[in-house]
Structures are given as C-alpha cells and as structure tokens.
Protein backbone atom coordinates (compact mmCIF):
# COMPACT_ATOMS: atom_id res chain seq x y z
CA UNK A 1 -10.14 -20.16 31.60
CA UNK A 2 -6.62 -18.17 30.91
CA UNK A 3 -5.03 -16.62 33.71
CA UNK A 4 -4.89 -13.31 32.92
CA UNK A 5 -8.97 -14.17 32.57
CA UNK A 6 -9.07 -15.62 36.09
CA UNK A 7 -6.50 -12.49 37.44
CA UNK A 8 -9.16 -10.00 36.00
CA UNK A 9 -12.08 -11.50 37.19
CA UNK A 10 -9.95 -12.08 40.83
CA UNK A 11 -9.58 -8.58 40.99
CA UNK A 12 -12.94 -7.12 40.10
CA UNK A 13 -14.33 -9.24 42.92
CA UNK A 14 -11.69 -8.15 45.20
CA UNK A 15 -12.63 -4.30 43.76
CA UNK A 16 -16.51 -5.23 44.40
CA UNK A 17 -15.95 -6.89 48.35
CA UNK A 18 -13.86 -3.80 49.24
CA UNK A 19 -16.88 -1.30 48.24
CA UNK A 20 -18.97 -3.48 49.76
CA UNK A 21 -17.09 -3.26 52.96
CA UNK A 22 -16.70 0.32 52.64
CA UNK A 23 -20.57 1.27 52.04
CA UNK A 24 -21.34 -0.97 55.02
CA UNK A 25 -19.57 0.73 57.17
CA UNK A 26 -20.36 4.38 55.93
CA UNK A 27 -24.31 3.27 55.69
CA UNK A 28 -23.79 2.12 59.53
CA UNK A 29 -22.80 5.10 60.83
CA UNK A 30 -25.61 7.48 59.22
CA UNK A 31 -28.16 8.22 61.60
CA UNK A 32 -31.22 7.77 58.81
CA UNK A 33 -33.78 5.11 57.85
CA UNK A 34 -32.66 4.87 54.21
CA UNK A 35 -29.08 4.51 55.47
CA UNK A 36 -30.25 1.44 57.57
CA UNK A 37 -31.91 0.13 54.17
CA UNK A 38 -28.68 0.37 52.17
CA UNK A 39 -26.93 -0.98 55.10
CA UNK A 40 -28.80 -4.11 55.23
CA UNK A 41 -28.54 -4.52 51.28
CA UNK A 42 -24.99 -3.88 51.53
CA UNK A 43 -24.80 -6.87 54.40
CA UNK A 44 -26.66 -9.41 52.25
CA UNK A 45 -24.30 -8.48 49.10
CA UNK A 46 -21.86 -8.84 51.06
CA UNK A 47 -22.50 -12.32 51.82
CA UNK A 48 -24.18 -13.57 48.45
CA UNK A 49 -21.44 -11.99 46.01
CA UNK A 50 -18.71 -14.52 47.49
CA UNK A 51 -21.05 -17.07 47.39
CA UNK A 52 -22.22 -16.69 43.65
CA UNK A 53 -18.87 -16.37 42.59
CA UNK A 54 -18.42 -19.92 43.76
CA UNK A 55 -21.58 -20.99 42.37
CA UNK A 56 -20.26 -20.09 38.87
CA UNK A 57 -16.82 -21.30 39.20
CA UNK A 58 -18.46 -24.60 40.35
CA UNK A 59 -20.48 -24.61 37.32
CA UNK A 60 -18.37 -23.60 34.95
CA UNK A 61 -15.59 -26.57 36.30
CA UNK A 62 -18.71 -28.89 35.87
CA UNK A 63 -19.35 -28.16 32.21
CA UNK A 64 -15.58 -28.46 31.66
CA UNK A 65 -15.04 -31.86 33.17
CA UNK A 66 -13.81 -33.73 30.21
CA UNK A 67 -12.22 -31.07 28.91
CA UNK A 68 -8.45 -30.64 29.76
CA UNK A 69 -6.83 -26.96 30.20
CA UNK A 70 -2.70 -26.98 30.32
CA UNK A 71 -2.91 -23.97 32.18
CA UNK A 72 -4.74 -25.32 35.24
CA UNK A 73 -2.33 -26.71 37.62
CA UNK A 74 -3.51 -30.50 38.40
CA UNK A 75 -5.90 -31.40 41.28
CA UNK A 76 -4.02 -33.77 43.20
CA UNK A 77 -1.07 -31.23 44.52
C-alpha cells in the first residue's frame, strides 16, 4: 500500500474512533431507553472497529508476503 493510501485510511479511522467517542459519551448522558441502546452499540463499535482494522491489515500483509513494497520500511528495525 502507498503512503498517502495508508495516511488516508489512518485518518478516517482516527475520524471514525473520535465520533465514536463522542456519541458514547452524548448517548450516556441522555436519560432515555433508546439512548442506552445507541450507547451500548456505540461501546461495541468502539471496540470491534480497532480490532477489524487489524484484522484487515493482517490479511492484507498475509496475501502480500512474497511480494516486496520499497515503500515499507523493513521489519527488523
């Protein structure tokens, strides 16, 4: 993957935590049963959005074993 690739995608899912953050906290102080629904959805995609996102990035550096990239630094450093 290019940089400016990873950057992009490094920053949506910096975009996507924060909101999730945000909504938590908004849904947790709402006094309402559908508030304590979207706060509990917002908890669990809060935890399973990290988590996916290394999921793929474990997949995709799977698939690319054998293939060399000059713009990935080396593993050993």
């Amino acid at each position: 993957m290019k940089k400016k690739t990873k950057r992009v995608l490094a920053i949506a899912g910096v975009v996507l935590l924060a909101g999730l953050y945000i909504a938590t906290l908004i849904f947790a102080l709402i006094d309402s049963k559908w508030a304590f629904d979207m706060f509990r959805i917002c908890v669990v995609l809060t935890i399973m959005v990290p988590v996916l996102l290394y999921a793929y990035t474990l997949v995709y550096r799977l698939q690319k074993k054998g293939k060399a990239d000059p713009d990935d630094p080396p593993d050993d450093l």
